[in-house]
N, C-alpha and C. Protein backbone atom coordinates (compact mmCIF):
# COMPACT_ATOMS: atom_id res chain seq x y z
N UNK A 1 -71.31 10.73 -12.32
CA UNK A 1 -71.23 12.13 -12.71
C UNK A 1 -69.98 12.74 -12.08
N UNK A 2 -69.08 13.35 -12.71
CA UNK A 2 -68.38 14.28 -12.24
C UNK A 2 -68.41 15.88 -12.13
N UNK A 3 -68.14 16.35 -11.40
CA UNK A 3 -68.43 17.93 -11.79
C UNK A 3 -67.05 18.74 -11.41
N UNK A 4 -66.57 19.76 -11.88
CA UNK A 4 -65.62 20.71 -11.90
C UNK A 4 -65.84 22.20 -11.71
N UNK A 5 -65.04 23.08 -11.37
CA UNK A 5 -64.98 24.47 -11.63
C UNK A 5 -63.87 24.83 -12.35
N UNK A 6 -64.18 25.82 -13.31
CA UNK A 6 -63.17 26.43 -13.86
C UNK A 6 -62.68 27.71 -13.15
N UNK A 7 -63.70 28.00 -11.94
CA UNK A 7 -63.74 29.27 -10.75
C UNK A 7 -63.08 29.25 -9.70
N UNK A 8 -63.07 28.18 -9.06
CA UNK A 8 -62.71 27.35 -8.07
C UNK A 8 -61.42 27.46 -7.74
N UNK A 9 -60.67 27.45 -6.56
CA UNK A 9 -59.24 27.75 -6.58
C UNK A 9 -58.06 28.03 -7.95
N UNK A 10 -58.54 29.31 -8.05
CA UNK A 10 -57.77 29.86 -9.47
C UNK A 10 -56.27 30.48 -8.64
N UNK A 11 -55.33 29.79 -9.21
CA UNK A 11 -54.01 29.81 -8.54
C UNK A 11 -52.91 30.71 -10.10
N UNK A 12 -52.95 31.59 -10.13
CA UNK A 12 -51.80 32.56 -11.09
C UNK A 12 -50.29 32.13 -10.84
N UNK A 13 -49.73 32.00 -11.98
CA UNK A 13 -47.89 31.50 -11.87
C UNK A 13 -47.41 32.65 -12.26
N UNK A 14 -46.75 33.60 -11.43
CA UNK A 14 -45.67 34.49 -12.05
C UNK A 14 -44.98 34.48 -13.14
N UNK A 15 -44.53 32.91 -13.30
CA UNK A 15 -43.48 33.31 -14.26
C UNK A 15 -44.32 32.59 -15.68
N UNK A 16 -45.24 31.59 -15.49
CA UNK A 16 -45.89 31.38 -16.88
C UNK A 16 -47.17 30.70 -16.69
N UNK A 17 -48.12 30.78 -18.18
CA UNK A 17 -49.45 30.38 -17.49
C UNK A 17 -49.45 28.57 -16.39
N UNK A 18 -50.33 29.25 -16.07
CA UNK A 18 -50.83 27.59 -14.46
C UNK A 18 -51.94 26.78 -15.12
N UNK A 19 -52.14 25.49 -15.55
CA UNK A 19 -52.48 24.16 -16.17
C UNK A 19 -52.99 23.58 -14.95
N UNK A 20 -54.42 22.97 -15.14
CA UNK A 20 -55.00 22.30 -14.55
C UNK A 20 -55.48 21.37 -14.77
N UNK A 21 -55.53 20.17 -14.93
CA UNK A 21 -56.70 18.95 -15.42
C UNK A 21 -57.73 18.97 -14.49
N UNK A 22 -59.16 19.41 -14.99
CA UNK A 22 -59.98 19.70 -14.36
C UNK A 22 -60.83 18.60 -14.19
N UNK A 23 -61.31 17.63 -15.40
CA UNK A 23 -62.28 16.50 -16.01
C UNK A 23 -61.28 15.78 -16.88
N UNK A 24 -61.44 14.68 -16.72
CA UNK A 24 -61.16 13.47 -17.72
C UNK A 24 -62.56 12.74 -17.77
N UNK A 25 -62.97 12.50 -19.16
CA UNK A 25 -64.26 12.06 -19.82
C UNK A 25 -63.84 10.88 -20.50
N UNK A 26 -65.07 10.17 -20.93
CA UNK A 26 -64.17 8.80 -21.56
C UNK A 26 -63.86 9.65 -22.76
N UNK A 27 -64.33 10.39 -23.38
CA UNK A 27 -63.53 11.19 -24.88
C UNK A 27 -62.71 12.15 -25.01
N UNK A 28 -62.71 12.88 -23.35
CA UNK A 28 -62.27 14.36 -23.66
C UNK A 28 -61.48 14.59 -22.12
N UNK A 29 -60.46 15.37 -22.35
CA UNK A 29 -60.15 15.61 -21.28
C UNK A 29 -60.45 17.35 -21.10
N UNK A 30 -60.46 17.62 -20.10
CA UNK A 30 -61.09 19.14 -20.04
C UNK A 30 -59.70 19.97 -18.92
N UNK A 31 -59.13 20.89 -19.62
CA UNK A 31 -58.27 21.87 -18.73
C UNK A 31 -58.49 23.45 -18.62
N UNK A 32 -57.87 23.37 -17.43
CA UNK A 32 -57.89 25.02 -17.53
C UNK A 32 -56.69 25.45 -17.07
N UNK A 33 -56.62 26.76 -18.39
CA UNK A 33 -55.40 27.34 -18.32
C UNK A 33 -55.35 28.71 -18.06
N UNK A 34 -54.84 29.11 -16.98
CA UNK A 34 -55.26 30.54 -15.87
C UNK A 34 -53.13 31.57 -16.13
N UNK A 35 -54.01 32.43 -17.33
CA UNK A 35 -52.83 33.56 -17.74
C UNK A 35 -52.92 34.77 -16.61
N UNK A 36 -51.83 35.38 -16.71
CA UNK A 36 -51.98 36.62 -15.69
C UNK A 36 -51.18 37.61 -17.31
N UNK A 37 -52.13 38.70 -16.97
CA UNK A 37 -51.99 39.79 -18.21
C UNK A 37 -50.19 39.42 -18.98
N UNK A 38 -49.88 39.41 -20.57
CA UNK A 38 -49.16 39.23 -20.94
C UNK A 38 -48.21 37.90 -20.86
N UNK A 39 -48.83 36.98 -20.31
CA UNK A 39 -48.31 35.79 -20.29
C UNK A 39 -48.66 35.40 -21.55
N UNK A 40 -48.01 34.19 -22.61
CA UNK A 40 -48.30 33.80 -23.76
C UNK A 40 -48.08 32.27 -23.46
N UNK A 41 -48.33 31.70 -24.88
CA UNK A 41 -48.03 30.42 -25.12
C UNK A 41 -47.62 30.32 -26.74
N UNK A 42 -46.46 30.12 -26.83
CA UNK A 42 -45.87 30.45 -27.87
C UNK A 42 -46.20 29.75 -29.53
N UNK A 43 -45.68 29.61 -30.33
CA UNK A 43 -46.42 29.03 -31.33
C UNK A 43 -46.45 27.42 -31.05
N UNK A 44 -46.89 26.66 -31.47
CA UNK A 44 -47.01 24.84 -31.08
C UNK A 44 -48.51 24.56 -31.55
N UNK A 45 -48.33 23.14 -31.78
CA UNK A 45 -49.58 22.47 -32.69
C UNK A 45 -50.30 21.33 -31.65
N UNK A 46 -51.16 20.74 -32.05
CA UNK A 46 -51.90 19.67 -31.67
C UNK A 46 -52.18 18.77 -32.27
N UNK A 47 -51.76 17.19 -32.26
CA UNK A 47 -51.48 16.43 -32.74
C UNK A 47 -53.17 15.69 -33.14
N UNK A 48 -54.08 16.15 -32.68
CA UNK A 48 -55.61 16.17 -32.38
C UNK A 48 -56.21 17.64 -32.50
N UNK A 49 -57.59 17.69 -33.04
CA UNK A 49 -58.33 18.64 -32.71
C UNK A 49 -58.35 19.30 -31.19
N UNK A 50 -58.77 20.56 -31.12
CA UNK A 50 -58.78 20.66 -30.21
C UNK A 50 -59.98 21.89 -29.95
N UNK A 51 -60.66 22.29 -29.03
CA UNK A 51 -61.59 23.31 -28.38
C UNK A 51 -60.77 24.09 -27.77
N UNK A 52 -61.02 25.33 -27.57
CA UNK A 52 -60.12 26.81 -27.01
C UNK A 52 -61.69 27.60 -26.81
N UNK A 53 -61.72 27.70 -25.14
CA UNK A 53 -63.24 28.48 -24.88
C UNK A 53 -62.62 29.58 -24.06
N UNK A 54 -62.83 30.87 -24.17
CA UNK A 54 -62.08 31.90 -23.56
C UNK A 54 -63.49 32.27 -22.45
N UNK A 55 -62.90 32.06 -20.55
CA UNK A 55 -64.06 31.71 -20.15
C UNK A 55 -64.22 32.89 -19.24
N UNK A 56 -63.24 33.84 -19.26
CA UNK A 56 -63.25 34.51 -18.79
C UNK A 56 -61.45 35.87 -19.28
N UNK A 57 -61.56 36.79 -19.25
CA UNK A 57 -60.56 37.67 -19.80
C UNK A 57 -60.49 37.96 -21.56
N UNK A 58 -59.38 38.41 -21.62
CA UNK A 58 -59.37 38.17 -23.15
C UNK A 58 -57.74 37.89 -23.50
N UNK A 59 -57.74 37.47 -25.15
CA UNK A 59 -56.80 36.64 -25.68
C UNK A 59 -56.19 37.00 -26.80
N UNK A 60 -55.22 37.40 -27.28
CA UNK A 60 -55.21 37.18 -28.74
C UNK A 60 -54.57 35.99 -29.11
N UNK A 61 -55.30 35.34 -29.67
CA UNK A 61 -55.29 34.18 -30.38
C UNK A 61 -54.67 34.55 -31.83
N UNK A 62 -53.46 33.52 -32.14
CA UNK A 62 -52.66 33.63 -33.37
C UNK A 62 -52.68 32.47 -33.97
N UNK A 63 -53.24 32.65 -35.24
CA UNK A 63 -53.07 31.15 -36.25
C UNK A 63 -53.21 31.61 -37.46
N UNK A 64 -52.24 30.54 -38.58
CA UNK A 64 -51.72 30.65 -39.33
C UNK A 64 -51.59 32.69 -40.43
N UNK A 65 -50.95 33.41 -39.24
CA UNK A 65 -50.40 34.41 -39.12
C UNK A 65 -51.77 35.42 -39.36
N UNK A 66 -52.47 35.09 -38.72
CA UNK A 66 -53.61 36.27 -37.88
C UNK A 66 -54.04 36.02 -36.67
N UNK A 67 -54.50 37.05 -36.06
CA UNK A 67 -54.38 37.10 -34.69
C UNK A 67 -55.83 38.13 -34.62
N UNK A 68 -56.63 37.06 -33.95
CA UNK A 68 -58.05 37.85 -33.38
C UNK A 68 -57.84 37.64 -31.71
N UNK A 69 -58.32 39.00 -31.52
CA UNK A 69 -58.86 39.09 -29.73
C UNK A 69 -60.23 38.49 -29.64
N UNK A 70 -60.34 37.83 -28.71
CA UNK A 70 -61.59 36.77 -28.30
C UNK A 70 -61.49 37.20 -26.91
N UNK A 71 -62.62 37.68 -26.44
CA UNK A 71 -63.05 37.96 -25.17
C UNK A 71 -64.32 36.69 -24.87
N UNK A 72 -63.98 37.02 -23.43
CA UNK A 72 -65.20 36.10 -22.43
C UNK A 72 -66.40 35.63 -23.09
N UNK A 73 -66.44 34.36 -23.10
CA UNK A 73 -67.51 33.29 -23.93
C UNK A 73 -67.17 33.20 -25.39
N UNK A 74 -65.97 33.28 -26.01
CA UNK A 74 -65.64 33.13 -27.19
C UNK A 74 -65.28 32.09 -27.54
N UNK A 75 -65.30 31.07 -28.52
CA UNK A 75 -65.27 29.35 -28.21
C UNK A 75 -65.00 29.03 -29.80
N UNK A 76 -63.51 28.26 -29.76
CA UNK A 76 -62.64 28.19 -31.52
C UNK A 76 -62.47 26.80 -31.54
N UNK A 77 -62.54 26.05 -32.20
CA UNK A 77 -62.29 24.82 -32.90
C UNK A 77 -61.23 24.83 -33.58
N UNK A 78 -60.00 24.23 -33.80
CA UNK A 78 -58.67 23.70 -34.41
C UNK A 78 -58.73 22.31 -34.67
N UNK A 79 -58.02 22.37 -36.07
CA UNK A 79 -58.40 21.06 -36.50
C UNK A 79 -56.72 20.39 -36.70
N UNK A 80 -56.59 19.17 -36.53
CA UNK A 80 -54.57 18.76 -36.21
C UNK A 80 -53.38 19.71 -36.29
N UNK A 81 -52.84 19.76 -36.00
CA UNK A 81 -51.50 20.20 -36.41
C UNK A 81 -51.30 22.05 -37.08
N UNK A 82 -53.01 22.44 -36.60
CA UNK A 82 -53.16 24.01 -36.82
C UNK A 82 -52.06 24.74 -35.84
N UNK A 83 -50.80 25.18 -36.51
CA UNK A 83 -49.82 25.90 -35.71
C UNK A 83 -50.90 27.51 -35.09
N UNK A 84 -50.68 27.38 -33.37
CA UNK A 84 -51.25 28.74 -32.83
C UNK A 84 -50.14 29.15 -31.78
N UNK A 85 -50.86 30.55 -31.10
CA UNK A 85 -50.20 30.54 -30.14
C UNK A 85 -51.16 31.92 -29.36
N UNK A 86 -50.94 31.94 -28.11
CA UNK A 86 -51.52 32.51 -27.24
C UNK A 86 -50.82 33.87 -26.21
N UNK A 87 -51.42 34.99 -26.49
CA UNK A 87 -51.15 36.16 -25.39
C UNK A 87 -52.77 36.72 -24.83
N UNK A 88 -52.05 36.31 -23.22
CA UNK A 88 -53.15 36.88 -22.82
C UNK A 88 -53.13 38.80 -22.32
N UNK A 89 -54.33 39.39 -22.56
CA UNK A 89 -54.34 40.90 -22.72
C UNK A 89 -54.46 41.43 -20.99
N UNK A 90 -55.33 40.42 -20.76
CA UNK A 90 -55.51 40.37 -19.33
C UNK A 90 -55.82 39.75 -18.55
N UNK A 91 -55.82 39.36 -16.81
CA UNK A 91 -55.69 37.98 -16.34
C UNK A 91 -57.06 37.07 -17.41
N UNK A 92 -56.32 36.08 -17.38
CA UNK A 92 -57.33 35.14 -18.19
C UNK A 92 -57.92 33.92 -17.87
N UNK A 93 -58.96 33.34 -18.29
CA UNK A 93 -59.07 31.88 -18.19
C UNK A 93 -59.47 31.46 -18.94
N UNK A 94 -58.92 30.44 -19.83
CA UNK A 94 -58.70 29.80 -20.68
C UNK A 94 -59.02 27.74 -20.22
N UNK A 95 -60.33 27.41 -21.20
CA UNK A 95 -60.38 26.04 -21.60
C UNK A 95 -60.02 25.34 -22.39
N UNK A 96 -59.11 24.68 -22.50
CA UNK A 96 -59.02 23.62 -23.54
C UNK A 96 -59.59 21.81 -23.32
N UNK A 97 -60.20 21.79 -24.53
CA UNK A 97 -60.37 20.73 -24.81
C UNK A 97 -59.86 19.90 -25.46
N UNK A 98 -59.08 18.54 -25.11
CA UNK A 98 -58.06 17.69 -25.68
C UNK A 98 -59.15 16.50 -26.16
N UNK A 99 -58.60 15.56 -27.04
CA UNK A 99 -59.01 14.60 -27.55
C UNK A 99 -58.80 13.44 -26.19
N UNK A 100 -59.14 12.62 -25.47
CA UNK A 100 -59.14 11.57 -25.01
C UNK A 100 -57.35 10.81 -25.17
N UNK A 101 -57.32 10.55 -26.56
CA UNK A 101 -56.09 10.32 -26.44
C UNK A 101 -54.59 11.33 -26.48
N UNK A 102 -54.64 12.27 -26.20
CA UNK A 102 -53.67 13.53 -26.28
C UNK A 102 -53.37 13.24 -24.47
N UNK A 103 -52.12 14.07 -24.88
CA UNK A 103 -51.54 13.64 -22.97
C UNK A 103 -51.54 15.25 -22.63
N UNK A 104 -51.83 15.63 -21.67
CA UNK A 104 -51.83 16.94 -21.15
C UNK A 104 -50.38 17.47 -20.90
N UNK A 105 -49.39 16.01 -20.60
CA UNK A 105 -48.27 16.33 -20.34
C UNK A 105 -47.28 17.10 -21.71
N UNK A 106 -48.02 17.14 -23.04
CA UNK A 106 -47.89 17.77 -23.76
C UNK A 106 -48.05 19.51 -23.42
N UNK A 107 -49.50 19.72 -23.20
CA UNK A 107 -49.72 20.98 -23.21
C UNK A 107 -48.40 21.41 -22.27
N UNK A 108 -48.45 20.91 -21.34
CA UNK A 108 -47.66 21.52 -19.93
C UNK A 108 -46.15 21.82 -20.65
N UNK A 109 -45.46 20.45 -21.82
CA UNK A 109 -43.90 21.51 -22.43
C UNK A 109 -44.37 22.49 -22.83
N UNK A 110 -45.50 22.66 -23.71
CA UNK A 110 -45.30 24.71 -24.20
C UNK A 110 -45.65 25.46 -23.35
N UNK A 111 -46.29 25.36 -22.18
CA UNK A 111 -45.90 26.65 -21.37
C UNK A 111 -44.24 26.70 -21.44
């Protein structure tokens, strides 16, 4: 068994959101991505599905040119290569869920 916090030493980057690998599963890898108000993540795709659980703050979430605010416990499914992108409204925390084979070292170029 492994266990994680997404609570747990929450560390904010001044200059852009802070990436964590929290869990690696044999299918899934699990991150968390900790915005401080107005930080974004600009448009970029996923070469895999992916999970986006807003676990705390809120978000506007942008895909294929609409943009819903998703507050705390709000939880989106993307299916390949769905171009999005991310502003957070206020400090945030943000889960993503990667496919097993996706490299995190991906997520980490679009910050």
């Amino acid at each position: 068994m492994n266990i994680a916090s997404f609570f747990e030493d929450i560390k904010f980057n001044d200059e852009k959101p802070a990436l964590s690998l929290l869990l690696e599963t044999d299918f899934s890898k699990e991150i968390r991505i900790v915005f401080k108000e107005g930080q974004t993540m600009e448009d970029h795709q996923a070469p895999f599905a992916i999970i986006v659980h807003i676990v705390e703050g809120i978000i506007d979430f942008g895909v294929s040119g609409e943009v819903r605010r998703l507050d705390s416990g709000h939880i989106l499914s993307l299916k390949p290569h769905e171009v999005h992108n991310l502003t957070a409204i206020v400090d945030s925390v943000v889960r993503l869920t990667l496919s097993k084979t996706d490299s995190v070292k991906r997520v980490k170029e679009v910050l």
